[in-house]
Protein backbone atom coordinates (compact mmCIF):
# COMPACT_ATOMS: atom_id res chain seq x y z
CA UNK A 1 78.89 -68.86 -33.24
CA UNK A 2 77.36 -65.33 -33.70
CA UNK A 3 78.99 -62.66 -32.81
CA UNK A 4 77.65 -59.60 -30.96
CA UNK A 5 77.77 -56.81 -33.61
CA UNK A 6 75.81 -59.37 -35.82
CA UNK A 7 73.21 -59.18 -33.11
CA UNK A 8 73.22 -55.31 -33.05
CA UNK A 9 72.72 -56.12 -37.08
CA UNK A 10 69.86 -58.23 -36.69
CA UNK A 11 68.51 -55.67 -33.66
CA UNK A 12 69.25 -52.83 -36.23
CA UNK A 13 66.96 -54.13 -39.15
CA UNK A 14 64.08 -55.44 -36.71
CA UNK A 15 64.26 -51.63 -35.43
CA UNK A 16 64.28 -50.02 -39.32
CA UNK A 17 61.16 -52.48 -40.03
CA UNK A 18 59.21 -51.17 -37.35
CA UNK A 19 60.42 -46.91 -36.92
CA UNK A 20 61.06 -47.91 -34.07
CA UNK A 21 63.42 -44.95 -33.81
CA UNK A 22 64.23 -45.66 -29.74
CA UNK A 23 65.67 -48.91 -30.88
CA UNK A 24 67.31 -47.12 -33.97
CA UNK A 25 69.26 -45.03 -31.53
CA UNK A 26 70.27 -48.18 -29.38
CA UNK A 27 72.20 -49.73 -31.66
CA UNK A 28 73.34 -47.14 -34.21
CA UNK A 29 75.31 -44.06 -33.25
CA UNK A 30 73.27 -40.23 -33.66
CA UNK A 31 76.40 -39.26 -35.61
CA UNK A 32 76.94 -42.18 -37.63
CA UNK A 33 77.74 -41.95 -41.76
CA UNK A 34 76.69 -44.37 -44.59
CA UNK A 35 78.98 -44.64 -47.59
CA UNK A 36 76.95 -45.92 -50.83
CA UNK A 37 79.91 -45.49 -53.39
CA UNK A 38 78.59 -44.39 -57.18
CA UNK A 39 77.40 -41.68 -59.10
CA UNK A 40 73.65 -42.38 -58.92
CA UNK A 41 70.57 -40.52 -57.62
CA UNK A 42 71.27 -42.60 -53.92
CA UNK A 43 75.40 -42.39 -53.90
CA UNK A 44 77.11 -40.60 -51.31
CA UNK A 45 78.03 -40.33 -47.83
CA UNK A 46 74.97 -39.84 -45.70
CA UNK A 47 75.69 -38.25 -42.09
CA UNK A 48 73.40 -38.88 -39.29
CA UNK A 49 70.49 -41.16 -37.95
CA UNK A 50 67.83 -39.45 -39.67
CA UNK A 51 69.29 -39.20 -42.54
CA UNK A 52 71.08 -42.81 -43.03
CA UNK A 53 67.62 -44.09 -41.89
CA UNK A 54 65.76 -41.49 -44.61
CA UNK A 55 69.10 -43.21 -47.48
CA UNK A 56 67.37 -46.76 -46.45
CA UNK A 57 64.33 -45.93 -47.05
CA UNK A 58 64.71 -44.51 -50.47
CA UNK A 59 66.66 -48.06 -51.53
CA UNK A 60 63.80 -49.77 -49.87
CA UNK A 61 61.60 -48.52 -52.09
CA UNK A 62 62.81 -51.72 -54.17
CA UNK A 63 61.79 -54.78 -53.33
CA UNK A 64 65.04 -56.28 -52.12
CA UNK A 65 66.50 -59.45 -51.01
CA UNK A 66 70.03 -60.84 -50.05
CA UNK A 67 72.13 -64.24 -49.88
CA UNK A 68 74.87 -63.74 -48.06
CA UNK A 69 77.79 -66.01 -48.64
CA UNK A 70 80.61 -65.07 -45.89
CA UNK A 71 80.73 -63.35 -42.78
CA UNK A 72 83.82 -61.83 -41.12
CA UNK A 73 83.45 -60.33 -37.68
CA UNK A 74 85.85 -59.05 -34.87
CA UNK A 75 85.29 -56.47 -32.15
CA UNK A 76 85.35 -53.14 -34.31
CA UNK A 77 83.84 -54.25 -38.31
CA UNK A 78 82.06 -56.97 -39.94
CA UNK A 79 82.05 -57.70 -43.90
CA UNK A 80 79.42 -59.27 -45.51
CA UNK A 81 79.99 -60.56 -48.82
CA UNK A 82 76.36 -60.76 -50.40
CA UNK A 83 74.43 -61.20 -53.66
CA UNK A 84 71.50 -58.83 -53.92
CA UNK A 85 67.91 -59.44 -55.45
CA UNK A 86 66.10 -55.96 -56.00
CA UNK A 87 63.01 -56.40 -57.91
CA UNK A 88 61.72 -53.12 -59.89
CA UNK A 89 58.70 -52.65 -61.91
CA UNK A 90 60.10 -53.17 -64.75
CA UNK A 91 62.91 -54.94 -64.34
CA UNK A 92 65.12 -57.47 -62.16
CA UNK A 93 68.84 -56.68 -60.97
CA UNK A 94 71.23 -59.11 -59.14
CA UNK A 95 74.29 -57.62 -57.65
CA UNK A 96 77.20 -59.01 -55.28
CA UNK A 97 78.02 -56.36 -52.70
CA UNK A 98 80.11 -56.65 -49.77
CA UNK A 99 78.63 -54.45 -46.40
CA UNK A 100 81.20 -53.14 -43.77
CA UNK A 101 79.78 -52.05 -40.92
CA UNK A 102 82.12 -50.24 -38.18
CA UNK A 103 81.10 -50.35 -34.26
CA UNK A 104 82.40 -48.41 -31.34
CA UNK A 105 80.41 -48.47 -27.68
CA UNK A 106 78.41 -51.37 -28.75
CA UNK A 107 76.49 -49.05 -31.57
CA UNK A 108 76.98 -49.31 -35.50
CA UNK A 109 78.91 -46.02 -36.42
CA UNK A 110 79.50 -46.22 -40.16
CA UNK A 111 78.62 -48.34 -42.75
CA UNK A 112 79.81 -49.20 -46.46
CA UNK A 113 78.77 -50.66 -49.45
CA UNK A 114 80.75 -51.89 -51.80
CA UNK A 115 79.62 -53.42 -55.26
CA UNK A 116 81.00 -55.66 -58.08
CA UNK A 117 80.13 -53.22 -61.05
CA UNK A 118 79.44 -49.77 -59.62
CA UNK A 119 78.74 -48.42 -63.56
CA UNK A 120 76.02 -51.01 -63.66
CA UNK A 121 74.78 -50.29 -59.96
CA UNK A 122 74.77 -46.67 -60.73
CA UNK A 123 72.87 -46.99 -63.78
CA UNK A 124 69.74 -49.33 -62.38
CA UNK A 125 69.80 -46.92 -59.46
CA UNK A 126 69.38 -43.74 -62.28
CA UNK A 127 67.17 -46.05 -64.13
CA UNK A 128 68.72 -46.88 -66.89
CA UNK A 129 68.82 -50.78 -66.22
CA UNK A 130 64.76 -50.42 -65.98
C-alpha cells in the first residue's frame, strides 16, 4: 500500500515536469529548505520554492534516472534508499543516495539527500569525474 506523502511525491515531480508552479505550491511548502550535503558547485541548503525548484533544475540539467530499492514512510518523513543513473556528456556516474523528505499540513517542507561517497559526488558535480 502507498502511502499519502508518496502521492504528494509523485504529485510533486508531475508538477516540477510541467512548471506547473500552482501545483508546486500544493504540495510543497513556500518556506520549505533542500539539504544537498557536499562541497560542490550544487551543495547547500536551498531555502524557498523558487529557489529549491531553481536547485532541481540545475541537477536536471543531467540526464538522470533512479532505482529505488526501499521505501520507509510514516505520517511526518519518508526515506528512499536509491541508486542514481546521471548521464553527462562525457561521462556516466552511478550513485546510491538515500532522499528524506519531511511533511507537515499535507505539503513537503524539507528535503535531504544523502549519498554513499560525497568526495566522489562532489567531484562529478565540480566536474572532475567528467
Amino acid at each position: 500500500m502507498t502511502h499519502a506523502n508518496q502521492e504528494i511525491i509523485h504529485r510533486f515531480f508531475d508538477a516540477y515536469g510541467k512548471r506547473d508552479m500552482d501545483a508546486l505550491r500544493e504540495v510543497m511548502s513556500e518556506d520549505v529548505t533542500w539539504n544537498f550535503p557536499g562541497r560542490s558547485q550544487v551543495s547547500g541548503v536551498i531555502r524557498g520554492l523558487p529557489d529549491v525548484v531553481a536547485f532541481f533544475d540545475r541537477i536536471s540539467g543531467f540526464e538522470m534516472r533512479s532505482e529505488t530499492y526501499v521505501t520507509g514512510a510514516n505520517d511526518d518523513y519518508i526515506v528512499e534508499a536509491q541508486r542514481t543513473y546521471t548521464v553527462a556528456p562525457d561521462s556516466d556516474f552511478e550513485m546510491e543516495y538515500c532522499v528524506l523528505w519531511r511533511f507537515a499540513d499535507g505539503k513537503i517542507v524539507n528535503g535531504t539527500h544523502l549519498c554513499a561517497d560525497q568526495h566522489r559526488a562532489d567531484a562529478f558535480f565540480d566536474g572532475a569525474e567528467r
